[in-house]
C-alpha atoms as a PDB file:
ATOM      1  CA  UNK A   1       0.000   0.000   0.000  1.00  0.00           C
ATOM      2  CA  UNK A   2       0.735   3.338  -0.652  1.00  0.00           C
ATOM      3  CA  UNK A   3       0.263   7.032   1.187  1.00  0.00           C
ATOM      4  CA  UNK A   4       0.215  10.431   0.631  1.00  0.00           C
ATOM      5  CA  UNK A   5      -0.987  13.562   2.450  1.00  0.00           C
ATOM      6  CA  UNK A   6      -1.509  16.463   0.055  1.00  0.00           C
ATOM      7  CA  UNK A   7      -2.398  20.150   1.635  1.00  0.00           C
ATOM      8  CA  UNK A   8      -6.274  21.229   0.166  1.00  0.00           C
ATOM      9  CA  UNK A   9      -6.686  24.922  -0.841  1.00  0.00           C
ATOM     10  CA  UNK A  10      -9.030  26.428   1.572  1.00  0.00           C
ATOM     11  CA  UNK A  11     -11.109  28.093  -0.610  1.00  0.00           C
ATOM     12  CA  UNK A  12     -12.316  24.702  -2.087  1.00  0.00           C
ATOM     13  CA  UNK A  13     -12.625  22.944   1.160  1.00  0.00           C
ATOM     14  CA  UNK A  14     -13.934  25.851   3.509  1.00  0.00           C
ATOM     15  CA  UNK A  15     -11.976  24.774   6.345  1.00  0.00           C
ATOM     16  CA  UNK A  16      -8.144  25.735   7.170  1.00  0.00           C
ATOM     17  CA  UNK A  17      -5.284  23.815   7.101  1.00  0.00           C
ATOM     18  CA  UNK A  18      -7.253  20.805   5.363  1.00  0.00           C
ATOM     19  CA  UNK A  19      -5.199  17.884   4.319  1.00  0.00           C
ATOM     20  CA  UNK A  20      -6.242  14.976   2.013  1.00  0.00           C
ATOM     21  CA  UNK A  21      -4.670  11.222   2.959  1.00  0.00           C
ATOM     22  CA  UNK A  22      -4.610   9.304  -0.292  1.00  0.00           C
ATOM     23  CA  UNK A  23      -3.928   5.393   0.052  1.00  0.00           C
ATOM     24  CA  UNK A  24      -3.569   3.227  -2.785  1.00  0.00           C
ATOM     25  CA  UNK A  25      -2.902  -0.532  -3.618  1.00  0.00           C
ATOM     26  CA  UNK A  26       0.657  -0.591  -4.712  1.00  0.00           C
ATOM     27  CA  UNK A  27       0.004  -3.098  -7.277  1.00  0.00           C
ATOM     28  CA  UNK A  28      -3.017  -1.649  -9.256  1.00  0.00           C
ATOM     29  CA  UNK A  29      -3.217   1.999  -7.912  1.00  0.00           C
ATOM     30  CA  UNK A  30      -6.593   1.249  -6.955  1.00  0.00           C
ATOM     31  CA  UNK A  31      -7.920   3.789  -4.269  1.00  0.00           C
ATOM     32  CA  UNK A  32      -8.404   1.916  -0.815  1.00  0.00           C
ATOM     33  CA  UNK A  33      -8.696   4.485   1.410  1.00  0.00           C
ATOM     34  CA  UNK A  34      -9.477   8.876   1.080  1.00  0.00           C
ATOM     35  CA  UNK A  35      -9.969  11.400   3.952  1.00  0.00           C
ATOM     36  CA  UNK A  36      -9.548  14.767   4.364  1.00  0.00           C
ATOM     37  CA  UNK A  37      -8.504  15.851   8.048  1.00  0.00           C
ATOM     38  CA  UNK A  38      -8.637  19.517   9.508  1.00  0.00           C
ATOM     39  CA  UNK A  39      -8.318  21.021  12.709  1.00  0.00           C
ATOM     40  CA  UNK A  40     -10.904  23.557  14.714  1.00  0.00           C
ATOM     41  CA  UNK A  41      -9.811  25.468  17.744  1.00  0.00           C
ATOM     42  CA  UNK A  42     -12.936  26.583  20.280  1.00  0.00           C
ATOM     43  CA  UNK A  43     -12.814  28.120  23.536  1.00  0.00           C
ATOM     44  CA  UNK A  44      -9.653  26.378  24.752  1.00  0.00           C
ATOM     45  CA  UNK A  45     -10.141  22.872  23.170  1.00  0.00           C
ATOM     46  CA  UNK A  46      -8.747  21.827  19.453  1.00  0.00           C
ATOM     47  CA  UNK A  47     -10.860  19.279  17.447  1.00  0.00           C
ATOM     48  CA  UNK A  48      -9.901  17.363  14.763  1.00  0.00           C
ATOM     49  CA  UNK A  49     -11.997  16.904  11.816  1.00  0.00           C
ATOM     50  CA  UNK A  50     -12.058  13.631   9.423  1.00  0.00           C
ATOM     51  CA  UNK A  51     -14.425  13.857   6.051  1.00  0.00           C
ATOM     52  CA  UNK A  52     -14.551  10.136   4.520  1.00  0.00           C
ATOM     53  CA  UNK A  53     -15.900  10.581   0.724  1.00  0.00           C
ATOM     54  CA  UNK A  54     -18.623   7.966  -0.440  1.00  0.00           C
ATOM     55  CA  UNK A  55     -16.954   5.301  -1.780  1.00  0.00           C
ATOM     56  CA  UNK A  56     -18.153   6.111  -5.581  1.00  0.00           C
ATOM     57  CA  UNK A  57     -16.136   8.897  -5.146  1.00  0.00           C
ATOM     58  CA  UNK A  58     -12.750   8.324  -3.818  1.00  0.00           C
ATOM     59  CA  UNK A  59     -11.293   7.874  -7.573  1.00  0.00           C
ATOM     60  CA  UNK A  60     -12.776  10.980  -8.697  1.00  0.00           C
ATOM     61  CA  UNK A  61     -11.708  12.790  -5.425  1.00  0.00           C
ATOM     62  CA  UNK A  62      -8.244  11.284  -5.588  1.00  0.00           C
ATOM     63  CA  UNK A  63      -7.805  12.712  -8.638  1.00  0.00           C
ATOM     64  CA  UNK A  64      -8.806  16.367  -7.932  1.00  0.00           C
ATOM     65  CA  UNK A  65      -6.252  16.447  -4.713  1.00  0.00           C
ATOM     66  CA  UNK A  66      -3.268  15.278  -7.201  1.00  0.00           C
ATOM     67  CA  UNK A  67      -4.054  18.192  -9.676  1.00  0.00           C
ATOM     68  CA  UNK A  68      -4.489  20.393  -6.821  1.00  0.00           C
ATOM     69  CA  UNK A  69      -1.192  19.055  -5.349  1.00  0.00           C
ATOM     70  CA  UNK A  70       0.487  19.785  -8.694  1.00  0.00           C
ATOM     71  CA  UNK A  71      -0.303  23.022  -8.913  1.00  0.00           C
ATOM     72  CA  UNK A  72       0.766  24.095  -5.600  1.00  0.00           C
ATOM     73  CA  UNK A  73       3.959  22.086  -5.976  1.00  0.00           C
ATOM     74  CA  UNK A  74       4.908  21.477  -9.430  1.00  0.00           C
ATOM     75  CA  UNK A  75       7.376  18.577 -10.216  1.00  0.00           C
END
């Protein structure tokens, strides 16, 4: 298996300092696993928050957070 962790512009997601965790098979690049993790801060406590995609749509998120990765860190 594979992982990444790719920073999400804010403006798309809404919520700062949004991160996408991308796992793949290594074999066939098939998607296993997507989430996209922020944090909140309120009145003295910090919260983490975890989005999991429907599965339908991991492939087409996956593929969004790469371009979006690109562009903020070209290769």
């Amino acid at each position: 298996m594979t992982g990444r962790v790719l920073p999400i512009d804010p403006t798309e997601d809404g919520r700062p300092y949004a991160s996408a965790w991308l796992r793949r098979n290594a074999a066939t690049e098939e998607a296993i696993f997507t989430a996209i993790y922020s944090m909140q801060h309120r009145a003295n406590h910090s919260f983490m928050n975890i989005a999991l995609p429907l599965l339908r749509d991991n492939d087409r998120y996956i593929a969004a957070s790469e371009r979006q990765h690109r562009r903020i860190h070209p290769i």
